[in-house]
Protein backbone atom coordinates (compact mmCIF):
# COMPACT_ATOMS: atom_id res chain seq x y z
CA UNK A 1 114.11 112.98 107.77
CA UNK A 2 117.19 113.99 105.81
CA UNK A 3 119.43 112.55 108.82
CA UNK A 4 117.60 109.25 108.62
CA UNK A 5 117.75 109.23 104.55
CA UNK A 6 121.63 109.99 104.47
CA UNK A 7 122.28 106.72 107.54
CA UNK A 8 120.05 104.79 104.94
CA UNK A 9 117.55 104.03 107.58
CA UNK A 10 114.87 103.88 105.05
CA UNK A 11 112.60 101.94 107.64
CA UNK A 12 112.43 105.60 109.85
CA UNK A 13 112.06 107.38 106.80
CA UNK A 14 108.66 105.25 105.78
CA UNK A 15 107.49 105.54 109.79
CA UNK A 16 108.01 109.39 109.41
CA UNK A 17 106.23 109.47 106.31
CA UNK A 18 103.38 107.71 107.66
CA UNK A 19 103.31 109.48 110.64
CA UNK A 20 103.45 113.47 109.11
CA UNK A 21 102.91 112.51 105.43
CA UNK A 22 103.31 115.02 102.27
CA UNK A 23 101.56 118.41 102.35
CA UNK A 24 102.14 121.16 99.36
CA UNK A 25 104.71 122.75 101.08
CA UNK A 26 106.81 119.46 100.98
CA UNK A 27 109.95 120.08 98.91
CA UNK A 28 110.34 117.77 96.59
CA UNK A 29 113.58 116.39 97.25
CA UNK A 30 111.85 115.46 100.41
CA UNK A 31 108.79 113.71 98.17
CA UNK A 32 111.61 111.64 96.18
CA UNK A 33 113.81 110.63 99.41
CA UNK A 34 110.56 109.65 101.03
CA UNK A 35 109.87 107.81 97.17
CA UNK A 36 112.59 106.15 97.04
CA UNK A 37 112.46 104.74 100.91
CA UNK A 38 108.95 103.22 99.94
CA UNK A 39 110.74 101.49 97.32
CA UNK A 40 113.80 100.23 99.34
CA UNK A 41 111.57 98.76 101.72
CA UNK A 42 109.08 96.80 99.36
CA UNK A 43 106.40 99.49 98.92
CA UNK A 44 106.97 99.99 95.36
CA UNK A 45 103.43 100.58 94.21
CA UNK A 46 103.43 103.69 97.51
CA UNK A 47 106.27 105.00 96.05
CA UNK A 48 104.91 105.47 92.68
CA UNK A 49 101.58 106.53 93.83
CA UNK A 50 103.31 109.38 96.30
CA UNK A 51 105.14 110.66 93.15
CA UNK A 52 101.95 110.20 90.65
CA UNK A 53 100.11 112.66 93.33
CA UNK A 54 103.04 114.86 93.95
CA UNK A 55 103.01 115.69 89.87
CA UNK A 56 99.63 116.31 89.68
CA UNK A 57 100.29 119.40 91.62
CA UNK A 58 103.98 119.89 89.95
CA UNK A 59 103.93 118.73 86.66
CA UNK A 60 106.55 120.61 85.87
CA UNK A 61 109.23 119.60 88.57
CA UNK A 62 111.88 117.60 86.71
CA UNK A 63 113.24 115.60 89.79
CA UNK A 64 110.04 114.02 90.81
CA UNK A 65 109.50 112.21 86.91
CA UNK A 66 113.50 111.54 87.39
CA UNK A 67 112.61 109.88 90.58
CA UNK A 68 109.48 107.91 89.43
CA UNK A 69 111.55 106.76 86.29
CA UNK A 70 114.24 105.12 89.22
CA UNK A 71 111.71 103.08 90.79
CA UNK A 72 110.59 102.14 87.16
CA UNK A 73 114.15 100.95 85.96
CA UNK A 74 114.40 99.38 89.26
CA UNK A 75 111.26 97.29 88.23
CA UNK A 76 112.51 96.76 84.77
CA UNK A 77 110.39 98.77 83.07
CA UNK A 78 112.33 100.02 81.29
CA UNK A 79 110.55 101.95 78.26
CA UNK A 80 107.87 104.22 81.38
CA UNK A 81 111.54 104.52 83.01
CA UNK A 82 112.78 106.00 79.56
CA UNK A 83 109.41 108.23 79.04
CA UNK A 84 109.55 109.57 82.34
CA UNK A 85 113.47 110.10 82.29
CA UNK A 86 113.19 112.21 79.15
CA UNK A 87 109.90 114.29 80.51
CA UNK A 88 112.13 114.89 83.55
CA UNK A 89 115.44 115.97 81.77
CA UNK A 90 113.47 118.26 79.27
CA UNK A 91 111.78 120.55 82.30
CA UNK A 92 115.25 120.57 83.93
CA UNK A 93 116.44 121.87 81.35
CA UNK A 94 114.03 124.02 80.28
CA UNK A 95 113.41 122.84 76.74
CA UNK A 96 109.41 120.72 77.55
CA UNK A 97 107.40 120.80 75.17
């Protein structure tokens, strides 16, 4: 998938997804590439449902809320894209409350 992600050919990365899908042992740089090709390719609402589902099992991973808060700015919203970008930075850097 990573091959197909770094050529941009977020069309095979969607037909991958939909064909293996996103177990708990996904990483989640894997979750956001896969996010993010949703969302390059018109799926929006997918892409914010995979990450809503992938942080109810990581609620603590910092680059999935950084990735949901992209698709968010990338629908103009941006105050969620704000919220989400903040929750994000502060478990990155270890200061959430």
């Amino acid at each position: 998938m990573g091959e197909y992600y770094s050529k941009q050919a977020f069309t095979a990365v969607v037909a991958l997804y939909n064909d293996a899908g996103v177990t708990e042992s996904t990483d989640s740089q894997t979750i956001v590439r896969v996010a993010n090709s949703l969302q390059r390719t018109g799926e929006s609402q997918k892409a914010i449902s995979l990450l809503q589902s992938a942080l109810d099992t990581r609620a603590q991973d910092g680059s999935l809320y950084l990735g949901l808060s992209d698709i968010y700015k990338q629908q103009g919203n941006a105050s969620k894209a704000a919220e989400l970008e903040r929750q994000g930075l502060s478990f990155i850097s270890g200061k959430s409350n």
